[in-house]
C-alpha atoms as a PDB file:
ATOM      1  CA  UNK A   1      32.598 -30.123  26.020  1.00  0.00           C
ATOM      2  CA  UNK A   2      31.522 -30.266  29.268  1.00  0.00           C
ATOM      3  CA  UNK A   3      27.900 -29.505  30.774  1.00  0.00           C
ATOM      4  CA  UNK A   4      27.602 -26.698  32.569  1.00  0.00           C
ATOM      5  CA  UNK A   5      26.520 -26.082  35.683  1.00  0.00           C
ATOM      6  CA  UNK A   6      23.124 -24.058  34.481  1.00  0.00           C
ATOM      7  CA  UNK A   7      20.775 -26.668  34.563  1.00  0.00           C
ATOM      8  CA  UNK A   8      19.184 -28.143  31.404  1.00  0.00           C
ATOM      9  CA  UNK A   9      17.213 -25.467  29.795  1.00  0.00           C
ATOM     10  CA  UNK A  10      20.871 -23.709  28.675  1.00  0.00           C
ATOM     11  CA  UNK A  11      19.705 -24.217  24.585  1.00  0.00           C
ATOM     12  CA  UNK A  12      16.384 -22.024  25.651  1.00  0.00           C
ATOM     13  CA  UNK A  13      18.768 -19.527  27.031  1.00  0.00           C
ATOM     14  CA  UNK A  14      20.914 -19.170  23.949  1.00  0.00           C
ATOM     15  CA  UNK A  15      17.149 -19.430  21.909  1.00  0.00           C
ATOM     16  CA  UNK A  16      16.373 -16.493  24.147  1.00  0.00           C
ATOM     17  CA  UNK A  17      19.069 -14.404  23.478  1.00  0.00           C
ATOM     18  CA  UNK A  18      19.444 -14.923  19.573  1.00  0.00           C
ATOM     19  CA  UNK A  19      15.608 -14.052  19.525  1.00  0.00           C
ATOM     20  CA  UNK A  20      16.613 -10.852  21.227  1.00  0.00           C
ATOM     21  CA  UNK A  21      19.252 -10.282  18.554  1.00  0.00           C
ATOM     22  CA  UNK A  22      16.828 -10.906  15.555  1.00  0.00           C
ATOM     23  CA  UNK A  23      14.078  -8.956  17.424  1.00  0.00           C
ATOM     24  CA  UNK A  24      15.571  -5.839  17.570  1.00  0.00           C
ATOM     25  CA  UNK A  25      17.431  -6.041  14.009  1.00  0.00           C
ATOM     26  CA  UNK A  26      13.885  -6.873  13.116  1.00  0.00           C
ATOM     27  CA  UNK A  27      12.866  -3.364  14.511  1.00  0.00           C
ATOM     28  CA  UNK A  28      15.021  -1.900  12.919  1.00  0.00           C
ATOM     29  CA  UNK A  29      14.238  -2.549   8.982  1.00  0.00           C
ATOM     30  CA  UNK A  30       9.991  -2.003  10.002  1.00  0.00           C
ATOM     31  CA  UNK A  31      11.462   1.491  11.324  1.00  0.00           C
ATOM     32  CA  UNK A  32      13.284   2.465   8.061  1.00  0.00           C
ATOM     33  CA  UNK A  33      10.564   0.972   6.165  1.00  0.00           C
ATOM     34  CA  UNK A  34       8.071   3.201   8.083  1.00  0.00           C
ATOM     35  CA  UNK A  35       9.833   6.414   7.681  1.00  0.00           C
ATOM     36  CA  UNK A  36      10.622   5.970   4.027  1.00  0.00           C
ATOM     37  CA  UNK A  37       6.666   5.377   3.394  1.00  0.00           C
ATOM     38  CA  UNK A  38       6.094   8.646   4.861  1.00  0.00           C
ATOM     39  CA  UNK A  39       8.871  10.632   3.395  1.00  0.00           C
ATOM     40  CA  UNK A  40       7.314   9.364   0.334  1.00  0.00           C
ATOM     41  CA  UNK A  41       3.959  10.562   1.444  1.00  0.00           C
ATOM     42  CA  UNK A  42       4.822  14.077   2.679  1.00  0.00           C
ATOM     43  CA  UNK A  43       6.875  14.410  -0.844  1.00  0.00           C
ATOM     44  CA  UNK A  44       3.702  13.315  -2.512  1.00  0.00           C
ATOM     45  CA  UNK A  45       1.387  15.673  -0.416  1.00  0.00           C
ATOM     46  CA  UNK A  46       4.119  18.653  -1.097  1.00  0.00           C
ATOM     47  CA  UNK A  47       4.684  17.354  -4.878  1.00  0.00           C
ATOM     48  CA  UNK A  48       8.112  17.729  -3.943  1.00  0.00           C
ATOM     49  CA  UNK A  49      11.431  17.508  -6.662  1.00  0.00           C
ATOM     50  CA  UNK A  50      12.539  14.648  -4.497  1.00  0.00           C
ATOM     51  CA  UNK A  51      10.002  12.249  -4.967  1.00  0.00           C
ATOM     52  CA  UNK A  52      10.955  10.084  -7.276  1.00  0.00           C
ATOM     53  CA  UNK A  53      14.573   9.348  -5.281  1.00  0.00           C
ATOM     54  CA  UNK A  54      12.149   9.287  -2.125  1.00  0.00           C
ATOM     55  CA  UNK A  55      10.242   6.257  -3.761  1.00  0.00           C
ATOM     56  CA  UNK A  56      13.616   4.494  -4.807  1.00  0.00           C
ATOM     57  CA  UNK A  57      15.036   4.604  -1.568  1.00  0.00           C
ATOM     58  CA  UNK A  58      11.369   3.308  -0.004  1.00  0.00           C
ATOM     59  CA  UNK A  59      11.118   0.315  -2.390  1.00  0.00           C
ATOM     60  CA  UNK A  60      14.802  -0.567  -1.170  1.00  0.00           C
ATOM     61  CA  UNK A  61      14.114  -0.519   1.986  1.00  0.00           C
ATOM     62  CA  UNK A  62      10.789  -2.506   1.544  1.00  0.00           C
ATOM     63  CA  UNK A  63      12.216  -4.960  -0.339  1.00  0.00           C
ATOM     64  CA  UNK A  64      15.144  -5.463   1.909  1.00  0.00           C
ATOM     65  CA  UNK A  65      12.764  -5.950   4.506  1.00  0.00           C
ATOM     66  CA  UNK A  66      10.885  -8.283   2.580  1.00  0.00           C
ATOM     67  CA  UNK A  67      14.115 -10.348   1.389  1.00  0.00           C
ATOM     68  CA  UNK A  68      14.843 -10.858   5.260  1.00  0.00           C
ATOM     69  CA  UNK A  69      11.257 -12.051   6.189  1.00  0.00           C
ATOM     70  CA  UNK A  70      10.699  -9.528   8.166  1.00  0.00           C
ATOM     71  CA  UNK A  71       7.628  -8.079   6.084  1.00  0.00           C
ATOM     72  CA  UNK A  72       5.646 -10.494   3.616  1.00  0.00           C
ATOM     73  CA  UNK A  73       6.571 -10.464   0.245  1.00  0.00           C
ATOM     74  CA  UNK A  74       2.799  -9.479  -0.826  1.00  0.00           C
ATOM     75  CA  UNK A  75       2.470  -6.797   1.937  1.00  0.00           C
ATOM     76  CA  UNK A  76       5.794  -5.780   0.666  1.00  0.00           C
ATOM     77  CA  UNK A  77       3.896  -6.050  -2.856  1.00  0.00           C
ATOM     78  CA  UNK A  78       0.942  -3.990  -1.510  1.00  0.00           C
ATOM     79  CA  UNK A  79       3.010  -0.890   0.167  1.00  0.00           C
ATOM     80  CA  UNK A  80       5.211  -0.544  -3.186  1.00  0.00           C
ATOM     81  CA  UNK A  81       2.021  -0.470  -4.918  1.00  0.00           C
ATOM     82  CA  UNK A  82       0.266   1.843  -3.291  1.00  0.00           C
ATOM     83  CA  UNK A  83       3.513   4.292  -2.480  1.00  0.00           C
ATOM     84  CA  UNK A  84       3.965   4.322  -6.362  1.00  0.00           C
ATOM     85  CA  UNK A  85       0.067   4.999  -6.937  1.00  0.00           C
ATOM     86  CA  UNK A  86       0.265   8.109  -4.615  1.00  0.00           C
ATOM     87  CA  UNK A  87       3.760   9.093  -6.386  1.00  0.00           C
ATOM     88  CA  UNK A  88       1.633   8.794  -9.864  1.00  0.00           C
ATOM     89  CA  UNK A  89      -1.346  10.501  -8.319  1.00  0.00           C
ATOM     90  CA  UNK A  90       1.081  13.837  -7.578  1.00  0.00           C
ATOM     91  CA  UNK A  91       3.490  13.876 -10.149  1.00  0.00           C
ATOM     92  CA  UNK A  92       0.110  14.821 -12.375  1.00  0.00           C
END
């Protein structure tokens, strides 16, 4: 293949844009993650029916997120925790 005319920095360009790729898919699980935990919450604070398929769908997405790397697995560890302590706390 032959060099292009770009100079020698093209492998930080291509570093560049894949970061910008991983970035915003990045963004996007911390976002679903985020609104599950408070659809959880406001079902907890409502003691609403759907609370319990609330908390299923938020400890998907949090351990999706935590799968990818994009959360640790112990702060993935912690939210679960404390989501299903605030589930227990309202279902009483």
């Amino acid at each position: 293949m032959a060099k292009l005319k770009t100079g020698r920095h093209t492998s930080a360009l291509k570093a560049q844009r894949q970061a910008e790729k991983r970035n915003s898919a990045n963004k996007g699980l911390i976002k679903k993650v985020r609104v599950a935990t408070k659809t959880v919450k406001a079902s907890a604070a409502t003691k609403a029916k759907t609370l319990k398929e609330d908390l299923k769908k938020a400890n998907a997405c949090i351990d999706k997120a935590a799968k990818k790397k994009v959360i640790h697995w112990k702060t993935a560890a912690r939210k679960k925790s404390r989501l299903a302590k605030a589930a227990n706390k309202a279902a009483k």
